[in-house]
Each structure stands twice: as C-alpha cells, then as structure tokens.
N, C-alpha and C. Protein backbone atom coordinates (compact mmCIF):
# COMPACT_ATOMS: atom_id res chain seq x y z
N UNK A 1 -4.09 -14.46 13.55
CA UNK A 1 -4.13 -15.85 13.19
C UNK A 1 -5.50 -16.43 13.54
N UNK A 2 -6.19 -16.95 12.34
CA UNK A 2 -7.90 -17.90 12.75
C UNK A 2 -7.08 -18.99 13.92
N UNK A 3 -7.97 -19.65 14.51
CA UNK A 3 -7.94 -20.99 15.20
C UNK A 3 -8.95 -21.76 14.42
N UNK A 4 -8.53 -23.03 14.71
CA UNK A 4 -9.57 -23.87 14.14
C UNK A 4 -9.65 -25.27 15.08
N UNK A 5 -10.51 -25.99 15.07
CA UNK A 5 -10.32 -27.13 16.39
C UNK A 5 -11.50 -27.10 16.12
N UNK A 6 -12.24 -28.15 17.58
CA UNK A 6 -13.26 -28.83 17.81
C UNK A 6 -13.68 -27.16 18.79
N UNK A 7 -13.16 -26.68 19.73
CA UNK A 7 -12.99 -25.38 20.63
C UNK A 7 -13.70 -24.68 19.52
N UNK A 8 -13.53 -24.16 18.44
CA UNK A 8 -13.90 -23.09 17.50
C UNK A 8 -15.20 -23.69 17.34
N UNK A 9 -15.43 -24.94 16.77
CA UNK A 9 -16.56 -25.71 16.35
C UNK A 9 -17.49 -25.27 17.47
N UNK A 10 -16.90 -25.40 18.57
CA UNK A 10 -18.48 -25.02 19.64
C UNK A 10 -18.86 -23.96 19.79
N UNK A 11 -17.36 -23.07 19.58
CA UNK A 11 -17.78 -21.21 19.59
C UNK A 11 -19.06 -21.29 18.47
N UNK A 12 -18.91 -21.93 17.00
CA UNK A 12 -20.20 -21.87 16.21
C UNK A 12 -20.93 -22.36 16.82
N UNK A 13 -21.41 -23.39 17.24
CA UNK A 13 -22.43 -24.42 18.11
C UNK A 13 -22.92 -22.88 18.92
N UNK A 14 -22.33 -22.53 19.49
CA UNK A 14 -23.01 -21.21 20.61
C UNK A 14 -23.52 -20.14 19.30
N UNK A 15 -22.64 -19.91 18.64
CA UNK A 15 -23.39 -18.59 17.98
C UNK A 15 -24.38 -18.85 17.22
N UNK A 16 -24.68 -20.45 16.87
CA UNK A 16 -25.61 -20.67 15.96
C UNK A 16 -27.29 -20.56 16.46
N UNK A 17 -26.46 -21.28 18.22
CA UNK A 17 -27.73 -21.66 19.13
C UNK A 17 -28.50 -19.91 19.20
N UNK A 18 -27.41 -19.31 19.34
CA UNK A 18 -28.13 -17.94 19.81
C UNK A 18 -28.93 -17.46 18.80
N UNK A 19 -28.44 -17.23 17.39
CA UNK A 19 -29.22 -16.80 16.47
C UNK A 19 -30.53 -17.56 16.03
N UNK A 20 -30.50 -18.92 16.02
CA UNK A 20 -31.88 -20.07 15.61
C UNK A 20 -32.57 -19.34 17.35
N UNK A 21 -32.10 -19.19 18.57
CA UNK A 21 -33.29 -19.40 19.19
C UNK A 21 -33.78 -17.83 19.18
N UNK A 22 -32.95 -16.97 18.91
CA UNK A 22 -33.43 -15.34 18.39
C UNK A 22 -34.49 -15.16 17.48
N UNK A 23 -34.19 -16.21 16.92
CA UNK A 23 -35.46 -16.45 15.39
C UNK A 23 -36.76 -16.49 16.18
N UNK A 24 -36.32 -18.21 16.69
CA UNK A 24 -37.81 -18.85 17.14
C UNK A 24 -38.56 -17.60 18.47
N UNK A 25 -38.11 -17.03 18.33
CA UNK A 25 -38.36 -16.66 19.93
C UNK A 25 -38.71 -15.06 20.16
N UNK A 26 -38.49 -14.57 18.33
CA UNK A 26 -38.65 -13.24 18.41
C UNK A 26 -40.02 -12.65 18.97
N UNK A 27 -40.97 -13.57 18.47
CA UNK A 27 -42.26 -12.70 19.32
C UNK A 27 -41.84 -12.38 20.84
N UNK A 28 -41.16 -12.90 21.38
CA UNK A 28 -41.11 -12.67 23.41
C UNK A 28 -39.59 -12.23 23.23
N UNK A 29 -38.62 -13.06 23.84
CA UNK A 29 -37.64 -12.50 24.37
C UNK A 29 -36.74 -12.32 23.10
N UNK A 30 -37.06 -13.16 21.95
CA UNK A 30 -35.41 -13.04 20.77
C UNK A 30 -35.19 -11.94 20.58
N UNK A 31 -36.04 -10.89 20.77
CA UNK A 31 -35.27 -9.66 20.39
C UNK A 31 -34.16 -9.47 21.03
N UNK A 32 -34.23 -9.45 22.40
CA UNK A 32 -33.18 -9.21 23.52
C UNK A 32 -31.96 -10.29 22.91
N UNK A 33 -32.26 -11.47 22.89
CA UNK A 33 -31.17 -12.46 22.70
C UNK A 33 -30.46 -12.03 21.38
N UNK A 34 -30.84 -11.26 20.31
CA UNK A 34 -30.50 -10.74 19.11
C UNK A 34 -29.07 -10.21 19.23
N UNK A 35 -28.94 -9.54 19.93
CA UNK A 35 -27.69 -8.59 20.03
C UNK A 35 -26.85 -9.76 20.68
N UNK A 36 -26.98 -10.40 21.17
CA UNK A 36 -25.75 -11.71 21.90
C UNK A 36 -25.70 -12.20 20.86
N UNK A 37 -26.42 -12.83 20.19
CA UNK A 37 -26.70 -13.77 18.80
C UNK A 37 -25.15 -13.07 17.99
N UNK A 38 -25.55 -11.31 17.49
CA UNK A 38 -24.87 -11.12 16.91
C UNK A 38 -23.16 -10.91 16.89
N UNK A 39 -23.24 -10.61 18.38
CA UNK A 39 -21.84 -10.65 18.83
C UNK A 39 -21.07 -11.83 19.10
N UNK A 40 -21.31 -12.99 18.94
CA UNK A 40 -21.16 -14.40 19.10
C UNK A 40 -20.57 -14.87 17.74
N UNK A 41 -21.37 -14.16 16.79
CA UNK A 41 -21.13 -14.62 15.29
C UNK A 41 -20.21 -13.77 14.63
N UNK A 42 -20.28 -12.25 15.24
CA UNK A 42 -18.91 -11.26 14.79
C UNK A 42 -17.38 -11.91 15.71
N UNK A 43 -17.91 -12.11 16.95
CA UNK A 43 -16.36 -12.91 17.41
C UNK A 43 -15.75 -13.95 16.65
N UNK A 44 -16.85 -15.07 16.30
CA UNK A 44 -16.36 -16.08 15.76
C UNK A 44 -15.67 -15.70 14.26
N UNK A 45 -16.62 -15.15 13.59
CA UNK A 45 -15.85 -14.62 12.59
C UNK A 45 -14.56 -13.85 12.39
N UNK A 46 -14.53 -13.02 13.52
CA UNK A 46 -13.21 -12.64 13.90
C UNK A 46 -12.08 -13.23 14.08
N UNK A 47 -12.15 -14.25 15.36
CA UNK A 47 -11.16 -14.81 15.52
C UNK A 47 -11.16 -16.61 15.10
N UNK A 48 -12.56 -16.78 14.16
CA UNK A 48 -11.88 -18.10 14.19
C UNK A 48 -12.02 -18.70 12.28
N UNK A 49 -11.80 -19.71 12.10
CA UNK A 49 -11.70 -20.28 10.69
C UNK A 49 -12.63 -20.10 10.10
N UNK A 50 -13.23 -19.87 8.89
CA UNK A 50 -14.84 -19.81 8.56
C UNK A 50 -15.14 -21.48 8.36
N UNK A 51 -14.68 -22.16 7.31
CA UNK A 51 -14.66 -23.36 6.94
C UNK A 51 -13.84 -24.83 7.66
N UNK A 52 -14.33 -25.29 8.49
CA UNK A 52 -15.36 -25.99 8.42
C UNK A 52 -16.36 -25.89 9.78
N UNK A 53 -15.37 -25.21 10.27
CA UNK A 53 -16.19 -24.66 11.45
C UNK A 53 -17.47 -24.30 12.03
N UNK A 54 -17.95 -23.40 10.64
CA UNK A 54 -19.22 -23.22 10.69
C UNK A 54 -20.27 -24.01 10.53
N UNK A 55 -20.09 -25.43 10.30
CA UNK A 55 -20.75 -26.26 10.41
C UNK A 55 -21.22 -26.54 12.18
N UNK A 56 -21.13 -25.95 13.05
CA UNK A 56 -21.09 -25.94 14.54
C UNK A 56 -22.53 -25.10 14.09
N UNK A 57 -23.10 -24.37 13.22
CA UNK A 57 -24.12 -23.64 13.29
C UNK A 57 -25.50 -24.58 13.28
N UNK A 58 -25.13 -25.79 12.84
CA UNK A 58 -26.01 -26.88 12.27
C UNK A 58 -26.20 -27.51 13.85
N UNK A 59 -25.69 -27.94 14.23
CA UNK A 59 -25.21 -28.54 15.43
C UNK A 59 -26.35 -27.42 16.92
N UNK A 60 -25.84 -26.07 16.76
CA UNK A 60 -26.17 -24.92 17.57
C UNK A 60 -27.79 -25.22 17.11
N UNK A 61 -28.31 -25.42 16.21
CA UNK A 61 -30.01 -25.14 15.56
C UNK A 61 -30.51 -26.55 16.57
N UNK A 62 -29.61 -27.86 16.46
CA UNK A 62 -30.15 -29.16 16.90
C UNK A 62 -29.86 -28.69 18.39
N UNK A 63 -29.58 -27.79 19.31
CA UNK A 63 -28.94 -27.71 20.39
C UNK A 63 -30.54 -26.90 21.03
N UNK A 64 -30.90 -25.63 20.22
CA UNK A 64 -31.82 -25.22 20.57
C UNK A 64 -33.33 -26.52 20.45
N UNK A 65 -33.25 -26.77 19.52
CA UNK A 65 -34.58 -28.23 19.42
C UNK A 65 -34.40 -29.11 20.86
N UNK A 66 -32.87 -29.15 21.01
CA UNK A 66 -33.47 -30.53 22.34
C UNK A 66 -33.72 -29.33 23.57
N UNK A 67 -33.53 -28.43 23.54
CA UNK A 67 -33.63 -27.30 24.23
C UNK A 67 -35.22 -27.29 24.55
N UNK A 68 -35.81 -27.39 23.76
CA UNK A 68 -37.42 -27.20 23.18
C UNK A 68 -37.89 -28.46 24.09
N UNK A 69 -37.74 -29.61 23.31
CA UNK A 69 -37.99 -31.02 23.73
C UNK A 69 -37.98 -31.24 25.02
N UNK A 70 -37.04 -30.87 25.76
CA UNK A 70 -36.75 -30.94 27.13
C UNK A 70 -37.89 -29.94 27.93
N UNK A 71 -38.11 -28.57 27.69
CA UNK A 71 -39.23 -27.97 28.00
C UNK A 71 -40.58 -28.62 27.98
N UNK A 72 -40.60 -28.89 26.90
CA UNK A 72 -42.01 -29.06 26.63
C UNK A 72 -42.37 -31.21 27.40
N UNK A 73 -41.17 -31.33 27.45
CA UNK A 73 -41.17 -33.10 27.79
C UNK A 73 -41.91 -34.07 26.60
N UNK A 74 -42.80 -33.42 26.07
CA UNK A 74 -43.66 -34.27 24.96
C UNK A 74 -43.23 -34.38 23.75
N UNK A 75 -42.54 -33.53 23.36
CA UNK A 75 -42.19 -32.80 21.72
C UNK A 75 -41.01 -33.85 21.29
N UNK A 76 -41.53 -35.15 21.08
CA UNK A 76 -40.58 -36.05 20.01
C UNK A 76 -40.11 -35.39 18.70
N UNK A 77 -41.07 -34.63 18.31
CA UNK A 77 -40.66 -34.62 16.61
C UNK A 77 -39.58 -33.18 17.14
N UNK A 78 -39.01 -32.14 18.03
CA UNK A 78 -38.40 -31.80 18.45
C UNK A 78 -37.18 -32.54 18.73
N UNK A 79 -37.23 -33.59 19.36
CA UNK A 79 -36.24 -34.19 20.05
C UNK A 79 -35.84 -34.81 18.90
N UNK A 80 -36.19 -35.21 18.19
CA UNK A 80 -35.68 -36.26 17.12
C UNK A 80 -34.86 -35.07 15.88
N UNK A 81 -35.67 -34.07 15.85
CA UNK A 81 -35.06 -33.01 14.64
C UNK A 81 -33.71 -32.44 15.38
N UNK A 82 -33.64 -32.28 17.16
CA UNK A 82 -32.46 -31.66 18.02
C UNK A 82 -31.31 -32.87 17.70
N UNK A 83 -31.88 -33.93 17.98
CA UNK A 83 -30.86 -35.42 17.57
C UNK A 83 -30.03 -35.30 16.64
N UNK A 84 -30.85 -35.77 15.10
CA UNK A 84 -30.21 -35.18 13.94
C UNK A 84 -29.27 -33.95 13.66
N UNK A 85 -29.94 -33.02 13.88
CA UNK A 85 -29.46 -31.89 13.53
C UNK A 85 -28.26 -31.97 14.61
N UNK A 86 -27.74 -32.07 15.85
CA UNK A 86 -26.78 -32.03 16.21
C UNK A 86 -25.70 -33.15 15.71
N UNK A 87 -25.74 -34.19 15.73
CA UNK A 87 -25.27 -35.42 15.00
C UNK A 87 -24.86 -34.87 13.85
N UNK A 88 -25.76 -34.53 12.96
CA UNK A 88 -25.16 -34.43 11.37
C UNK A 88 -24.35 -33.48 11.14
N UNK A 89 -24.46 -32.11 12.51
CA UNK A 89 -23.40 -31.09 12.19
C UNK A 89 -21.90 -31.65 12.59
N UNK A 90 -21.94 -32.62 13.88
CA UNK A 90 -21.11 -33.10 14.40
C UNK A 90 -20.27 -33.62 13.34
N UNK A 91 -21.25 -34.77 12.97
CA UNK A 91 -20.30 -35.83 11.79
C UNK A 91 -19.70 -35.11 10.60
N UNK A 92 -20.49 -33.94 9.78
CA UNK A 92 -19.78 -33.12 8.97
C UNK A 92 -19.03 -32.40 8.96
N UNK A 93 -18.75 -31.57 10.13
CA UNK A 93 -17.57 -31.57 10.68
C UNK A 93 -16.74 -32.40 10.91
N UNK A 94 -16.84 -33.19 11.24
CA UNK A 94 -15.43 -34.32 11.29
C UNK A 94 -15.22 -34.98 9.87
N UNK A 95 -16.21 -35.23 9.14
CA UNK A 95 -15.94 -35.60 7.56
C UNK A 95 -14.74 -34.45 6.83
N UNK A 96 -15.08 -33.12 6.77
CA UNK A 96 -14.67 -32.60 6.60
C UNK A 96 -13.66 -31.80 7.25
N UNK A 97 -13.19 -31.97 8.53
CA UNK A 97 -12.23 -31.58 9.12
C UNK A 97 -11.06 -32.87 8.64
N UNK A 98 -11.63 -33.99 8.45
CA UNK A 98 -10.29 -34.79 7.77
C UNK A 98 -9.90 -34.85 6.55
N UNK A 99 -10.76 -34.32 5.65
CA UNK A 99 -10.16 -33.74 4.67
C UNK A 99 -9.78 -32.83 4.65
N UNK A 100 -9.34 -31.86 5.20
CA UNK A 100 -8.57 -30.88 5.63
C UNK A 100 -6.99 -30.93 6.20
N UNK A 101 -7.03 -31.77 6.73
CA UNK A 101 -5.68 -32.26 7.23
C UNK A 101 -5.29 -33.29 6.85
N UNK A 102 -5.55 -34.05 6.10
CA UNK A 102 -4.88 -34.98 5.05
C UNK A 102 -4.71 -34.63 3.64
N UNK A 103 -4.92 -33.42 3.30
CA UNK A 103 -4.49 -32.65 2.47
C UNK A 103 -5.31 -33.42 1.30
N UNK A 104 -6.11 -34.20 1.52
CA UNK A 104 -7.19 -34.80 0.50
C UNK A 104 -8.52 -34.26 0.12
N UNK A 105 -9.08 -34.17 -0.23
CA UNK A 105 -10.93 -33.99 -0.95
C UNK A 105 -11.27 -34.37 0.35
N UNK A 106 -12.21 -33.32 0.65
CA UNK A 106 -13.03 -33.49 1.92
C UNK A 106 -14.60 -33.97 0.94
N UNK A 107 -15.25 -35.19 1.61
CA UNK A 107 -16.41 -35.50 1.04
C UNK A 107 -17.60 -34.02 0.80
N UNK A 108 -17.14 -33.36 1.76
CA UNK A 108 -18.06 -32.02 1.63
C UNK A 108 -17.60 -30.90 0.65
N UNK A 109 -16.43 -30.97 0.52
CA UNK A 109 -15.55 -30.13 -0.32
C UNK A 109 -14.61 -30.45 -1.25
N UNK A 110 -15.12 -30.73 -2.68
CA UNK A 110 -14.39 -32.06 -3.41
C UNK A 110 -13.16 -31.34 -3.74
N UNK A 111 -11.89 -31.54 -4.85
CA UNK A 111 -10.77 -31.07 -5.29
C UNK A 111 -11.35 -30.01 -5.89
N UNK A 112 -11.02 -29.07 -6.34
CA UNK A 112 -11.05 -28.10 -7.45
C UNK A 112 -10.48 -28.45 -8.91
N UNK A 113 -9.61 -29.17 -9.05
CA UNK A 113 -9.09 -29.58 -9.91
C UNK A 113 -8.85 -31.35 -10.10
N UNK A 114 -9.85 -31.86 -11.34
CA UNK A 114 -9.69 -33.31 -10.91
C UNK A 114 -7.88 -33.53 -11.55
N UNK A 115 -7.49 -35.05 -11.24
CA UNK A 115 -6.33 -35.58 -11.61
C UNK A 115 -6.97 -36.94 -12.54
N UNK A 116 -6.65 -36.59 -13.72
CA UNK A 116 -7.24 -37.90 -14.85
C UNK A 116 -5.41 -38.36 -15.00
C-alpha cells in the first residue's frame, strides 16, 4: 500500500534536497552524497504515492538554496530563490492535494474528461 500525507511530502522534500545538492556539489563532495540521493528517491518511490507528493522535490531544491544563503550569509538572490522555491512546492502541494480528496479538478491536474 503507497502512503500519502504531508509525512510522504517531506520524505520528497529529503530526496529532492539530496539529489539538487548532489548536482550542485558534484565537483567536491556530491559524488559521495549521490548514492544517499539515490536511495532516498528509490524508497520514496517504493513506498510512497508518486502524485502529488513529488512536488516535495520542488520544496527539497528551495531547502538546499536557503541551505546556501545561510552559509554564505550574503547570498539574497539564494535566499529569495530557497523562499520561493520552498513556498511554491508547499502551496502546490496543498492546491493539489485538495483536489485530490474532494474528488474535484485539482488546479494542477484538471478533469480528464470535461462535463458540458
């Protein structure tokens, strides 16, 4: 049985963070972080919902930026892209997690079939 929740949403939030900072980071350590990255994203896929969940990956990218921001203390245009990007995964997830359970058109995921 998938799970699905806000709980799953962060399992993406983590697997997303791992893979965006594997990216940024491959010249030094991402290689190492690579293999966590990937096992983070085979669990989730394993045991949890794909849709809408994976929107936690959006969220995980803004997680690594304030990550950045906070290092560096100076890096606004960091902090402001970590802002967004966590926010907008947040809110689309919840846009679309209520269309999901109200059995209605999720703004992210319209009907398949209109009703004229």
């Amino acid at each position: 049985m998938r799970r699905d929740g806000w709980l799953v949403f962060a399992a993406w939030v983590l697997a997303g963070a791992l893979a965006v900072f594997s990216l940024l980071a491959a010249a030094s350590i991402g290689l190492f972080v690579a293999p966590l990255a990937a096992v983070a994203v085979w669990l989730a896929l394993r045991h949890a919902r794909v849709w809408p969940e994976t929107l936690g990956i959006v969220s995980g990218a803004g997680g690594v930026c304030l990550l950045i921001a906070f290092l560096s203390r100076e890096a606004t245009s960091w902090l402001a892209a970590g802002l967004v990007l966590v926010a907008a995964g947040m809110v689309a997830y919840a846009l679309a997690r209520r269309g999901t359970h109200t059995g209605g058109a999720s703004p992210l995921r319209p009907r398949e079939h209109a009703e004229y």
